[in-house]
PDB file of N, CA and C in Angstrom:
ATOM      1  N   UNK A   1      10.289 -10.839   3.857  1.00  0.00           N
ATOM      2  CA  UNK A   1       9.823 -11.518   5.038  1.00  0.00           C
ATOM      3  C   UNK A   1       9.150 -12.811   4.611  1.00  0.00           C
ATOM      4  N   UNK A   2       9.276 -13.956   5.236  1.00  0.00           N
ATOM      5  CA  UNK A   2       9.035 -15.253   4.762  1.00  0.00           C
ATOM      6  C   UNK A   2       8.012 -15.848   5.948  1.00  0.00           C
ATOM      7  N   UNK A   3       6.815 -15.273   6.021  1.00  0.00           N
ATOM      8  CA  UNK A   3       5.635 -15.814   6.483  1.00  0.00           C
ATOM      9  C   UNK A   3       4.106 -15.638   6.075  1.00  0.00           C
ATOM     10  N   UNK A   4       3.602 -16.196   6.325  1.00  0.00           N
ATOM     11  CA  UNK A   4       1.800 -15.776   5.581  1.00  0.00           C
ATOM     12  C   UNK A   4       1.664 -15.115   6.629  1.00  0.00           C
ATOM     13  N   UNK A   5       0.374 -14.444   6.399  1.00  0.00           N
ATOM     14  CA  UNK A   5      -0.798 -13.581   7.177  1.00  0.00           C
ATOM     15  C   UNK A   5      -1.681 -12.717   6.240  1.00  0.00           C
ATOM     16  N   UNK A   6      -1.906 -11.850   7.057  1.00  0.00           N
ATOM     17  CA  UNK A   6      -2.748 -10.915   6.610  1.00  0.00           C
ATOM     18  C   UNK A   6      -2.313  -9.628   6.262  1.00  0.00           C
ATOM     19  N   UNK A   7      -2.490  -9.492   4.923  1.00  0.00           N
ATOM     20  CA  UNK A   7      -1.474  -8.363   4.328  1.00  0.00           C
ATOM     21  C   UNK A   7      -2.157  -7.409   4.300  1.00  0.00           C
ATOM     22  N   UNK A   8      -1.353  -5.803   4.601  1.00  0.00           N
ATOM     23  CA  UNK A   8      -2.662  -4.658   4.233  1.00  0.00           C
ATOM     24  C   UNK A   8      -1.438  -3.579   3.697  1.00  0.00           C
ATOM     25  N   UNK A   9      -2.194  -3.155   2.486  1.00  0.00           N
ATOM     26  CA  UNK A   9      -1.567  -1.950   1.541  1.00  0.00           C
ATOM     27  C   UNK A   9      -2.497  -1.064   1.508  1.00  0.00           C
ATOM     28  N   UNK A  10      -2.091   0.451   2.185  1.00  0.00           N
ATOM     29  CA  UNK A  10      -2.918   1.120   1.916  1.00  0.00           C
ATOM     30  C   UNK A  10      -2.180   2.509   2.010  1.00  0.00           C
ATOM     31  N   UNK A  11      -2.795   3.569   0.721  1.00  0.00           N
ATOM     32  CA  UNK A  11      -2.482   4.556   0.287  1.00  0.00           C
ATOM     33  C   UNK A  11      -3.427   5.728   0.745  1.00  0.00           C
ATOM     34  N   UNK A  12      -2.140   6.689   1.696  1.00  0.00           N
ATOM     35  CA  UNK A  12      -2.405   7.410   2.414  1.00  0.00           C
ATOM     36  C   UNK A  12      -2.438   9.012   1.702  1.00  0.00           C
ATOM     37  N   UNK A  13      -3.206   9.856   1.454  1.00  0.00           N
ATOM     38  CA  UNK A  13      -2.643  11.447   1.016  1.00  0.00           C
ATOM     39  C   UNK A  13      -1.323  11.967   2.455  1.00  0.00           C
ATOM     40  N   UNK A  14      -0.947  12.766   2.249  1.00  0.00           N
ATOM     41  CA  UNK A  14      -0.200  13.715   3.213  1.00  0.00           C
ATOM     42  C   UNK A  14      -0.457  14.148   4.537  1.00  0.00           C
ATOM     43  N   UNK A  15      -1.421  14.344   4.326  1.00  0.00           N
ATOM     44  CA  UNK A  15      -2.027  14.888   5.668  1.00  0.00           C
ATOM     45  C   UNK A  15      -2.426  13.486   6.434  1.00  0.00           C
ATOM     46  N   UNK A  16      -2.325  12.512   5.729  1.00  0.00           N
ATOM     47  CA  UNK A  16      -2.757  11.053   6.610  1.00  0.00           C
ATOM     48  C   UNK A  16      -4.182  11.012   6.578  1.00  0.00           C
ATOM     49  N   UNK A  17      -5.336  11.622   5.007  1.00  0.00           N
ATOM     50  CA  UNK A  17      -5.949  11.085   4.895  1.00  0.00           C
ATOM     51  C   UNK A  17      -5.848   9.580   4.067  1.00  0.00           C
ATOM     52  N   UNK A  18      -6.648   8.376   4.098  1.00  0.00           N
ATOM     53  CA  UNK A  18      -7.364   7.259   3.406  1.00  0.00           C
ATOM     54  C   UNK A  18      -7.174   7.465   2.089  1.00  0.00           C
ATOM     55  N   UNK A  19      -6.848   7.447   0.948  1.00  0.00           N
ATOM     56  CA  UNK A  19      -6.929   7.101  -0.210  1.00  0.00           C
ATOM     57  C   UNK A  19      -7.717   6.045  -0.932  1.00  0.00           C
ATOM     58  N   UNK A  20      -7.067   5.039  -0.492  1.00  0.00           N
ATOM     59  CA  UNK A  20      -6.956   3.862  -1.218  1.00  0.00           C
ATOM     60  C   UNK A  20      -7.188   2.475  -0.533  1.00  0.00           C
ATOM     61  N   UNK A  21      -7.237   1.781  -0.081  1.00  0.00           N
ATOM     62  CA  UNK A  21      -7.103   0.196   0.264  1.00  0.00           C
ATOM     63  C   UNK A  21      -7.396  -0.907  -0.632  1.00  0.00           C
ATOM     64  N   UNK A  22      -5.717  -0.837  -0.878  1.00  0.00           N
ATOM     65  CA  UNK A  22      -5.625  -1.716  -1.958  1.00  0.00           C
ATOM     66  C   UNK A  22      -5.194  -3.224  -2.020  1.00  0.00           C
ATOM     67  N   UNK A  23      -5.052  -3.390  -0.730  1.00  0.00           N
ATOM     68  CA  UNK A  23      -4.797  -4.758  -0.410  1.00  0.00           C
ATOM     69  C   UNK A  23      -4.821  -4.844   0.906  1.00  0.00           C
ATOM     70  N   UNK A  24      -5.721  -6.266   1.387  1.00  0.00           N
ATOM     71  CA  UNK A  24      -6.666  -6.394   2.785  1.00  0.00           C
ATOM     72  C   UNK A  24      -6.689  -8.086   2.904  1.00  0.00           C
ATOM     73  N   UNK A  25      -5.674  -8.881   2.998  1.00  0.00           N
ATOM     74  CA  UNK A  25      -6.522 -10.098   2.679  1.00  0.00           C
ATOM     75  C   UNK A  25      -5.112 -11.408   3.103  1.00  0.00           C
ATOM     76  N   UNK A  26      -5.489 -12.082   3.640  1.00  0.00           N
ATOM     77  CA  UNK A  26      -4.378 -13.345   3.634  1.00  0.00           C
ATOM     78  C   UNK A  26      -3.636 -13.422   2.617  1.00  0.00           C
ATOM     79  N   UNK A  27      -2.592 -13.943   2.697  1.00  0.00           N
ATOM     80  CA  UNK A  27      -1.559 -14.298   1.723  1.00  0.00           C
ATOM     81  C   UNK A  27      -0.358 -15.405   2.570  1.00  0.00           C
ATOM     82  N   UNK A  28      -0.341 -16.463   1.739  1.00  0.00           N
ATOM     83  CA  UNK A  28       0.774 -17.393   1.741  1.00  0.00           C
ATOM     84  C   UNK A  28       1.624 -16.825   1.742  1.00  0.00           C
ATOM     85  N   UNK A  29       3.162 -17.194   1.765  1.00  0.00           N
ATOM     86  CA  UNK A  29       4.301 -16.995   1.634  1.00  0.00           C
ATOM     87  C   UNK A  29       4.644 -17.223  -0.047  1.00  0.00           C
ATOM     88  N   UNK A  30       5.387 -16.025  -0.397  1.00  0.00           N
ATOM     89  CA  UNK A  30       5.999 -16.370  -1.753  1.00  0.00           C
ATOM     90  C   UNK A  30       5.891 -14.752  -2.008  1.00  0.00           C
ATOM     91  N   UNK A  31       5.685 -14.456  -3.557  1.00  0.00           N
ATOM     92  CA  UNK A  31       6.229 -13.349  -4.192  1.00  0.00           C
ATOM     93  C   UNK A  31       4.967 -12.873  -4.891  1.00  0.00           C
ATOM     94  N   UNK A  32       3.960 -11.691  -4.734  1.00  0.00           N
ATOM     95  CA  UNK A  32       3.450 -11.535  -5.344  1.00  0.00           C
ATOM     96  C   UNK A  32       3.563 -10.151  -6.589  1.00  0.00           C
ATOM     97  N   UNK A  33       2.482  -9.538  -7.027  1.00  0.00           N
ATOM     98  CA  UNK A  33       2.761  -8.621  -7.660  1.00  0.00           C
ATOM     99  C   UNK A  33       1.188  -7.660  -8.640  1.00  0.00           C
ATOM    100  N   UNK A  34       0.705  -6.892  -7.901  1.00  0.00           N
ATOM    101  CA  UNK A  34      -0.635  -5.890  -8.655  1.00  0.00           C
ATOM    102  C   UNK A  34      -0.328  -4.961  -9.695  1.00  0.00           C
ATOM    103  N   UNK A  35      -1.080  -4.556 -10.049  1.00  0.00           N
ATOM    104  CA  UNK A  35      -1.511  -3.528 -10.432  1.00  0.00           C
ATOM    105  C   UNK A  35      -1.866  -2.741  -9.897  1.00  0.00           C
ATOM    106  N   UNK A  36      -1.845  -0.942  -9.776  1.00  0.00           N
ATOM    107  CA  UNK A  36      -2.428  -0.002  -9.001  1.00  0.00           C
ATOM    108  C   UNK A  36      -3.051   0.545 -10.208  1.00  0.00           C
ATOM    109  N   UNK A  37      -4.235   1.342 -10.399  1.00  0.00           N
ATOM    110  CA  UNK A  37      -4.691   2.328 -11.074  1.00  0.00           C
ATOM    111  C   UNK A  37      -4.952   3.811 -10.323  1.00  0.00           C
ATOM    112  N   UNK A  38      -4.209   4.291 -11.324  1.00  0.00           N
ATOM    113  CA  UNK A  38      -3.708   5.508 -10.379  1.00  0.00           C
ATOM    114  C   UNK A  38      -4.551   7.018 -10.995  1.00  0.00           C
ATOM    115  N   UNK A  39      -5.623   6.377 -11.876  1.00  0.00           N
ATOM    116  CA  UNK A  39      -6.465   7.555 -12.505  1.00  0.00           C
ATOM    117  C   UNK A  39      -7.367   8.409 -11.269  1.00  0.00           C
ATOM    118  N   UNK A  40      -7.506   7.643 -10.408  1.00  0.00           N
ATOM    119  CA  UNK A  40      -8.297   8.841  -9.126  1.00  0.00           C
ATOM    120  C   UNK A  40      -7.400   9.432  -7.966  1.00  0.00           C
ATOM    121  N   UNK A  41      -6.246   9.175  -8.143  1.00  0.00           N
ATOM    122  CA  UNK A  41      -6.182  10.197  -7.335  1.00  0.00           C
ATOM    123  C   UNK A  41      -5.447  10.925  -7.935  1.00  0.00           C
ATOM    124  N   UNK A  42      -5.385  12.803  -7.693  1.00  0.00           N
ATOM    125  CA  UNK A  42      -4.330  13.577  -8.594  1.00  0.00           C
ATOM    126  C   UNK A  42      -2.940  13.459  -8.105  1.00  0.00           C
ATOM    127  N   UNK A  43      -2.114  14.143  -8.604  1.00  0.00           N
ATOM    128  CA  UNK A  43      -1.087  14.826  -8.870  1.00  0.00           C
ATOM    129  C   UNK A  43      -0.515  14.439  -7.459  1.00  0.00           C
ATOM    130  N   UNK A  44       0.752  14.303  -6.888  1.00  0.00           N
ATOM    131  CA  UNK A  44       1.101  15.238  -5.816  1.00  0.00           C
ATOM    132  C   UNK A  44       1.712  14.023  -5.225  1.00  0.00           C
ATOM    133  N   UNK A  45       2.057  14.026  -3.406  1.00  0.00           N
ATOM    134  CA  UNK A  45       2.672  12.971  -2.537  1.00  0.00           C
ATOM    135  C   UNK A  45       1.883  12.260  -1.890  1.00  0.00           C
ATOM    136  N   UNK A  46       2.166  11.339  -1.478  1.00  0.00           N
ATOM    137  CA  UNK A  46       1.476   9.906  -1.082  1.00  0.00           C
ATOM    138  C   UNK A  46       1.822   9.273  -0.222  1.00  0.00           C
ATOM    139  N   UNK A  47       1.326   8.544   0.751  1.00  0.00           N
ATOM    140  CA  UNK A  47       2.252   7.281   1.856  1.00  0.00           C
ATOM    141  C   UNK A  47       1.999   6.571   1.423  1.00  0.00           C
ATOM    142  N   UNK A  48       2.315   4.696   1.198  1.00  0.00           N
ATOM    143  CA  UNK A  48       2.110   3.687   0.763  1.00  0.00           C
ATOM    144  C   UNK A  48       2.370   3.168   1.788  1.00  0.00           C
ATOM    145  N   UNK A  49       1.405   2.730   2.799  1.00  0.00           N
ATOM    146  CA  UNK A  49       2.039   1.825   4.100  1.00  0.00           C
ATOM    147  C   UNK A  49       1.565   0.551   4.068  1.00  0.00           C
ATOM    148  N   UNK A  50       2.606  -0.441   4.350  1.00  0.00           N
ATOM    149  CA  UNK A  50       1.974  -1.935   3.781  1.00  0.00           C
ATOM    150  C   UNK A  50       2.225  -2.576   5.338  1.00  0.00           C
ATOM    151  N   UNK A  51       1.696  -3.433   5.873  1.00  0.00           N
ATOM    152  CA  UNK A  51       1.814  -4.208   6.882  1.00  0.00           C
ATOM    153  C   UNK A  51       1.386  -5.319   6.974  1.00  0.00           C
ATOM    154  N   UNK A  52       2.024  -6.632   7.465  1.00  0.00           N
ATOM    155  CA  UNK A  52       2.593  -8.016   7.423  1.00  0.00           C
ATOM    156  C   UNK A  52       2.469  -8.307   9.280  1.00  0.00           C
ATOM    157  N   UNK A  53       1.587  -8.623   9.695  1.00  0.00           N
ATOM    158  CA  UNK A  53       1.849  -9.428  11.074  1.00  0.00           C
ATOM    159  C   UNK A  53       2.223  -7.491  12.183  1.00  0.00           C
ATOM    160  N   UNK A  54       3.140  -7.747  12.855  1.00  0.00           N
ATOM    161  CA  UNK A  54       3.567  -6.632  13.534  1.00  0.00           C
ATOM    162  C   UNK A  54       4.473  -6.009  12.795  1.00  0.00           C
ATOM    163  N   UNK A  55       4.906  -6.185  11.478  1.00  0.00           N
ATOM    164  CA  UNK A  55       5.984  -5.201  10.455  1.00  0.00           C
ATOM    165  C   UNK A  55       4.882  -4.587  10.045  1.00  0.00           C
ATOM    166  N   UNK A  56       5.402  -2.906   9.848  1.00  0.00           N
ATOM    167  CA  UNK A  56       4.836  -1.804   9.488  1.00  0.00           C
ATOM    168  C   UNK A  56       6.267  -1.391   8.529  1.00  0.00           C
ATOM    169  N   UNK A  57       5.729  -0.889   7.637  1.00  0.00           N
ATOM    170  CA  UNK A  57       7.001  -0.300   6.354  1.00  0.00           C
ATOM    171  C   UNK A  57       5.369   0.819   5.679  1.00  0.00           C
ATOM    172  N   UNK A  58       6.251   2.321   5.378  1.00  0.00           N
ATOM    173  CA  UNK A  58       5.892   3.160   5.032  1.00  0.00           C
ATOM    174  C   UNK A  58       6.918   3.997   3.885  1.00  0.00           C
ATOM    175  N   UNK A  59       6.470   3.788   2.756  1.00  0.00           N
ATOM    176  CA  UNK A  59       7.346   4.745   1.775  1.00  0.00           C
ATOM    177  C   UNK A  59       6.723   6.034   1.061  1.00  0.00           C
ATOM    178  N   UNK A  60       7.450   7.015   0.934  1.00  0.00           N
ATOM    179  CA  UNK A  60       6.409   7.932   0.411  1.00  0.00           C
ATOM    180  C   UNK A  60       7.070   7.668  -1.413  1.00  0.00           C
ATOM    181  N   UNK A  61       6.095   8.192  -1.470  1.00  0.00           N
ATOM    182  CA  UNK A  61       5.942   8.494  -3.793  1.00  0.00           C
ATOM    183  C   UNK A  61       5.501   9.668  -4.233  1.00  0.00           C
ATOM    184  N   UNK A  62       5.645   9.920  -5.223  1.00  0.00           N
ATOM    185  CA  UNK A  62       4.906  11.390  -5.972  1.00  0.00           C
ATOM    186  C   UNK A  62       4.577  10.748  -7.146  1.00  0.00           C
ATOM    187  N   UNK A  63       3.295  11.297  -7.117  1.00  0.00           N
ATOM    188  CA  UNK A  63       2.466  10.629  -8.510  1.00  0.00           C
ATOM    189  C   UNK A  63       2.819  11.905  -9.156  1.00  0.00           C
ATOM    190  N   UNK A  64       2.627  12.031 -10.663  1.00  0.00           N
ATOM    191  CA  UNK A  64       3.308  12.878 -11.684  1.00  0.00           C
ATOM    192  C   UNK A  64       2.241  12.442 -12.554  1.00  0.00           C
ATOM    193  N   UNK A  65       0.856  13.346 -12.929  1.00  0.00           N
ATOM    194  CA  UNK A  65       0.518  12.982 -14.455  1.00  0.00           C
ATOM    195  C   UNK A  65       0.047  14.087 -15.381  1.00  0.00           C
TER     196      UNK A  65
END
């Protein structure tokens, strides 16, 4: 998607508790790229829902450690 705003990444447990908020903040247009540290939370499945303006995108993951 090729517009700025206000970006939000945030990592959900299963049940649709809060995890994480790992990204909250304006952003230009272009390509970025983080780091997650993934030492607090355990084992198991995850939502990663990121949202851009009115786009909502939700993927799930399984952390493995």
């Amino acid at each position: 998607m090729n517009k700025a705003g206000i970006v939000e990444l945030k990592l959900y447990d299963i049940t649709g508790g809060l995890i994480q908020e790992i990204v909250n903040e304006y952003k230009t247009t272009g390509e970025y790229s983080l780091e997650f540290n993934a030492s607090n939370p355990s084992s198991g499945t995850y939502i990663l829902v990121g949202k851009l303006g009115d786009v909502l995108r939700a993927n799930k993951l399984t952390l493995i450690k």
